[in-house]
Protein backbone atom coordinates (compact mmCIF):
# COMPACT_ATOMS: atom_id res chain seq x y z
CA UNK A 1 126.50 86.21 87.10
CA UNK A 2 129.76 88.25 86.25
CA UNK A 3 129.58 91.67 84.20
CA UNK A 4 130.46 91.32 80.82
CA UNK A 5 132.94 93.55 79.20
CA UNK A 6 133.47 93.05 75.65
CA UNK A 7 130.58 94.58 74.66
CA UNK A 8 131.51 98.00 76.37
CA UNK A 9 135.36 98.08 75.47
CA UNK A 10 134.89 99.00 72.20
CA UNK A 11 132.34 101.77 72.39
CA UNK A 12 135.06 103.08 75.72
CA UNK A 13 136.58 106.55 74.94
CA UNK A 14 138.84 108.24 76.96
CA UNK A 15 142.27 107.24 79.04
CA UNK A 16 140.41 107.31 82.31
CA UNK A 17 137.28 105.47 81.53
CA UNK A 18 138.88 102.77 79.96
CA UNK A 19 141.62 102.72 82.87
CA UNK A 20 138.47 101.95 84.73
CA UNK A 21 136.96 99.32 82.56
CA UNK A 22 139.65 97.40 82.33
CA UNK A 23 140.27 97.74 86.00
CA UNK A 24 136.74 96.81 86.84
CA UNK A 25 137.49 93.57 84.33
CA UNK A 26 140.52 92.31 85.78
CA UNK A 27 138.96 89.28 87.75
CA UNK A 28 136.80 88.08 84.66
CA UNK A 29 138.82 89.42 81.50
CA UNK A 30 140.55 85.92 81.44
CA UNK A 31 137.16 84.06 81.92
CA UNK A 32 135.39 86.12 79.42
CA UNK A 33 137.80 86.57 76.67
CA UNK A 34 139.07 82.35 76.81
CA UNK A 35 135.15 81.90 76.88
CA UNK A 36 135.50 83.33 72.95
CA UNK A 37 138.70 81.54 72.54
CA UNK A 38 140.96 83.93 72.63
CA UNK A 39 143.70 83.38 70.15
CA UNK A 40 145.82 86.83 68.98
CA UNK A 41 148.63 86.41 72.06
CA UNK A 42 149.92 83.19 70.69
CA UNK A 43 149.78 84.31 67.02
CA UNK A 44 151.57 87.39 67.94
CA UNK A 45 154.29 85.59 70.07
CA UNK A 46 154.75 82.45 67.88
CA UNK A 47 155.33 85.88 65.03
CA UNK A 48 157.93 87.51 67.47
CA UNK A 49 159.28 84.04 67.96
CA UNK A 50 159.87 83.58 64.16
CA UNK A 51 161.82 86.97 63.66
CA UNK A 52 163.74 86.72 66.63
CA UNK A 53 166.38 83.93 67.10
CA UNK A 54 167.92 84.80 70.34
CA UNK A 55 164.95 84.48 73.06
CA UNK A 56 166.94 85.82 75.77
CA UNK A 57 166.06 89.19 74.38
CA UNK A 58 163.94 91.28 76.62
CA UNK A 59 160.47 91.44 75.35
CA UNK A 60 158.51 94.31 76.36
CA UNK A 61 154.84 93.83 76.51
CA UNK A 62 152.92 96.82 76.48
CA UNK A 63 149.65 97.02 77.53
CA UNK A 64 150.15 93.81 78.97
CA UNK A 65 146.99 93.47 81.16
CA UNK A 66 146.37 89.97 83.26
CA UNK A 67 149.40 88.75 81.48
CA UNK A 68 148.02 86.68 78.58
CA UNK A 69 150.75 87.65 76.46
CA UNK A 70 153.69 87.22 78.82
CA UNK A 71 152.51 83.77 79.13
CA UNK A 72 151.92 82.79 75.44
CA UNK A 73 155.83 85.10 75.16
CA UNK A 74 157.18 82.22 77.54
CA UNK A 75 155.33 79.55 75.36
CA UNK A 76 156.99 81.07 72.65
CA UNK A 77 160.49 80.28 74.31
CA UNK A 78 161.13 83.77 74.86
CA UNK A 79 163.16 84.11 78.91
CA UNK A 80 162.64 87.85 80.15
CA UNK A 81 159.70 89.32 79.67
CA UNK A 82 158.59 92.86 81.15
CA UNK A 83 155.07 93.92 81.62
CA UNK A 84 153.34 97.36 81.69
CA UNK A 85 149.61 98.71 82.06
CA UNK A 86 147.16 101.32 82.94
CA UNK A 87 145.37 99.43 85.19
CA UNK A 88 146.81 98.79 88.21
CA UNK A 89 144.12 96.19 89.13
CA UNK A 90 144.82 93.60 85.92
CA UNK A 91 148.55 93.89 86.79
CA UNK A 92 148.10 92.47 89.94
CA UNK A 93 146.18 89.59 87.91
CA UNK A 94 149.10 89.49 85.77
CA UNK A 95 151.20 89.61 88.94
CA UNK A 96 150.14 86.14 90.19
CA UNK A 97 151.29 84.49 87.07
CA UNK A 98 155.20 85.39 87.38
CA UNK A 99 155.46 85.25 83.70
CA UNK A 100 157.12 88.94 84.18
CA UNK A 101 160.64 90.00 85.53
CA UNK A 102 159.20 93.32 86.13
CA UNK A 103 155.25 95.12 86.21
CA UNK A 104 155.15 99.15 85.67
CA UNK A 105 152.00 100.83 86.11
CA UNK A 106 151.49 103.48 83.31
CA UNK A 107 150.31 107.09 83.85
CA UNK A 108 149.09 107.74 80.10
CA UNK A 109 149.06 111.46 80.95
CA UNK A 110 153.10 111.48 81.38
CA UNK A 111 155.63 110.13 78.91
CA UNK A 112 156.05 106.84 78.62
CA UNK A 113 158.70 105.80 81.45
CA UNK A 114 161.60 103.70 79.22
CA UNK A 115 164.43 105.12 77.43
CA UNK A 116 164.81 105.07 73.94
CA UNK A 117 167.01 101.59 73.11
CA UNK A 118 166.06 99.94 76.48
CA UNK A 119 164.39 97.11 74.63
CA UNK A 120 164.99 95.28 71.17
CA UNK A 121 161.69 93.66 71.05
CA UNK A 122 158.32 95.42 71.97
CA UNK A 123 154.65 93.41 71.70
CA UNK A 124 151.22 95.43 72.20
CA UNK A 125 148.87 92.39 71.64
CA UNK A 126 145.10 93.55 71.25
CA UNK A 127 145.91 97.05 72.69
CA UNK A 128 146.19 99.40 69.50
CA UNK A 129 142.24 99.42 68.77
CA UNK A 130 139.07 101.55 69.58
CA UNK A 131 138.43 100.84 72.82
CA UNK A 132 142.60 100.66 73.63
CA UNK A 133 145.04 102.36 72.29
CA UNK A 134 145.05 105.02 69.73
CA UNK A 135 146.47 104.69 66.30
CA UNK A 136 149.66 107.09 67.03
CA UNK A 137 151.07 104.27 69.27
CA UNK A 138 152.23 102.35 67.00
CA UNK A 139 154.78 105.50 66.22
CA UNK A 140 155.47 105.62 69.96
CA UNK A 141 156.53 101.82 70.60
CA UNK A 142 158.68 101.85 67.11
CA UNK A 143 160.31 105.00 67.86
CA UNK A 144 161.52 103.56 71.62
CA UNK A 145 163.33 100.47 69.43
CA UNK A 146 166.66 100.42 68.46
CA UNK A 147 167.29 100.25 64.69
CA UNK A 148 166.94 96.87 63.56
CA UNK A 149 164.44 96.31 66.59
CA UNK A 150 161.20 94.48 66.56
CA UNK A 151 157.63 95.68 67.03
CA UNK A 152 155.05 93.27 66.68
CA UNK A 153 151.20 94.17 67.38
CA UNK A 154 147.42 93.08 66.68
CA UNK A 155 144.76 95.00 64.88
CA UNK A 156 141.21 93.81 65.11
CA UNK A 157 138.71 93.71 63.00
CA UNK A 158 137.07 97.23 64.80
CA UNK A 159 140.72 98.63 64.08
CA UNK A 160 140.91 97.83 60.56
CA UNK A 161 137.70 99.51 59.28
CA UNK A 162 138.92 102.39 60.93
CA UNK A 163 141.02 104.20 58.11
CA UNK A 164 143.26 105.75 61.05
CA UNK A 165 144.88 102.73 62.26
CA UNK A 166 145.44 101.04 58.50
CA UNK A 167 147.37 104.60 57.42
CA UNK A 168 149.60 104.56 60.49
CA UNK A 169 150.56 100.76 59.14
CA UNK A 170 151.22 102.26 55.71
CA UNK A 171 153.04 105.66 57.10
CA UNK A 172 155.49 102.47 58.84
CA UNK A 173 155.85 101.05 55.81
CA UNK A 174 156.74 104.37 54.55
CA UNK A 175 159.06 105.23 56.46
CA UNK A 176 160.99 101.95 55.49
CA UNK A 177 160.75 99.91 58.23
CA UNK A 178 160.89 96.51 57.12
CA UNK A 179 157.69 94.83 57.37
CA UNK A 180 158.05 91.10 58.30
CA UNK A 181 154.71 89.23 59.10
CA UNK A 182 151.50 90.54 57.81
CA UNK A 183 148.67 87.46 59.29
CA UNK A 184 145.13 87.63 59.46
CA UNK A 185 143.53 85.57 61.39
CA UNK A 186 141.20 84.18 64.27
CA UNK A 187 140.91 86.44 67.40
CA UNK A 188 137.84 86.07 68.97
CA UNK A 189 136.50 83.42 66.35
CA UNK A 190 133.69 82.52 69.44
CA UNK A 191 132.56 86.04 68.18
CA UNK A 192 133.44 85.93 64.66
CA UNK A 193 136.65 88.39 65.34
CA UNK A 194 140.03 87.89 63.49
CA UNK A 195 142.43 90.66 64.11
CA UNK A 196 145.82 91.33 61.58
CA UNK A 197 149.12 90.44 63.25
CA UNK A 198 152.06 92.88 62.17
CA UNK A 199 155.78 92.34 62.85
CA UNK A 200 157.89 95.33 61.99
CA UNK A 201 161.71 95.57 62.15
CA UNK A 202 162.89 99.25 62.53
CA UNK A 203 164.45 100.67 59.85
């Protein structure tokens, strides 16, 4: 029987260890999450797709893993998608799906490796959560937009009792960036999980 994950990835701390988890879970992440019915890619690419008209603009999907949400970006109608990870291992998964014009391999401990502007639209689907990503990326991915770019990203139930991730959504809306889809729904509903889908334009 394959390990299962989802019960460690919350409790995970630290950019190496969970480099490793998720590395360890590339073969089974697909298998274990669609077991649980995995639905927070499509709701945050059908939300992209809704604020964006033109889908030939390059959609950068951070913390893009085995490519779940390049593919549900494509369903979306979306054309050029670019991919980027941690773990090396679940972007080779993501790899064999050519849903991605290009795959970078992150090194957390350096600064992120695009240039302010480079992309319009920016996704981080079920990343920014314990377990993921800290709360402070959400400041990071807006700040690389363009003004009058798009950031659109998940926050899970775990993330939303956690008082540090709901401020950094108010210090957005603070800062006037326009806040465009606010949708809670199901994300793991085989586990009784619904995560909050955000889509910010940058003010």
């Amino acid at each position: 029987m394959a390990e299962k994950y989802l019960d460690k990835v919350y409790q995970t701390t630290g950019k190496d260890a969970q480099r490793d988890l998720y590395d360890a879970w590339s073969t089974t992440y697909d298998d274990e999450v669609g077991e649980h019915g995995y639905l927070t890619p499509r709701r945050v690419a059908d939300a992209m797709g809704r604020c964006i008209s033109d889908k030939t603009t390059p959609i950068l999907d951070y913390g893009c893993g085995t490519g779940l949400g390049g593919t549900a970006l494509r369903d979306a109608g979306f054309k050029t998608c670019d991919g980027a990870d941690p773990a090396a291992e679940m972007l080779a998964v993501a790899q064999e799906k050519k849903m991605y014009r290009t795959l970078t391999t992150l090194d957390l401990s350096r600064p992120l490796p695009f240039t302010q502007g480079q992309y319009a639209a920016i996704v981080a689907i079920g990343v920014i959560s314990t377990g993921a990503g800290p709360a402070s990326l959400m400041d990071t991915l807006i700040d690389l937009l363009p003004t009058g770019g798009y950031l659109g990203f998940s926050l899970n139930d775990h993330a939303l009792a956690d008082e540090s991730y709901t401020a950094r959504v108010k210090a957005l809306e603070a800062a006037d960036h326009r806040k465009l889809v606010e949708d809670y729904g199901e994300h793991l509903p085989g586990l009784d999980l619904k995560s909050m889908v955000y889509v910010f334009e940058k003010a």
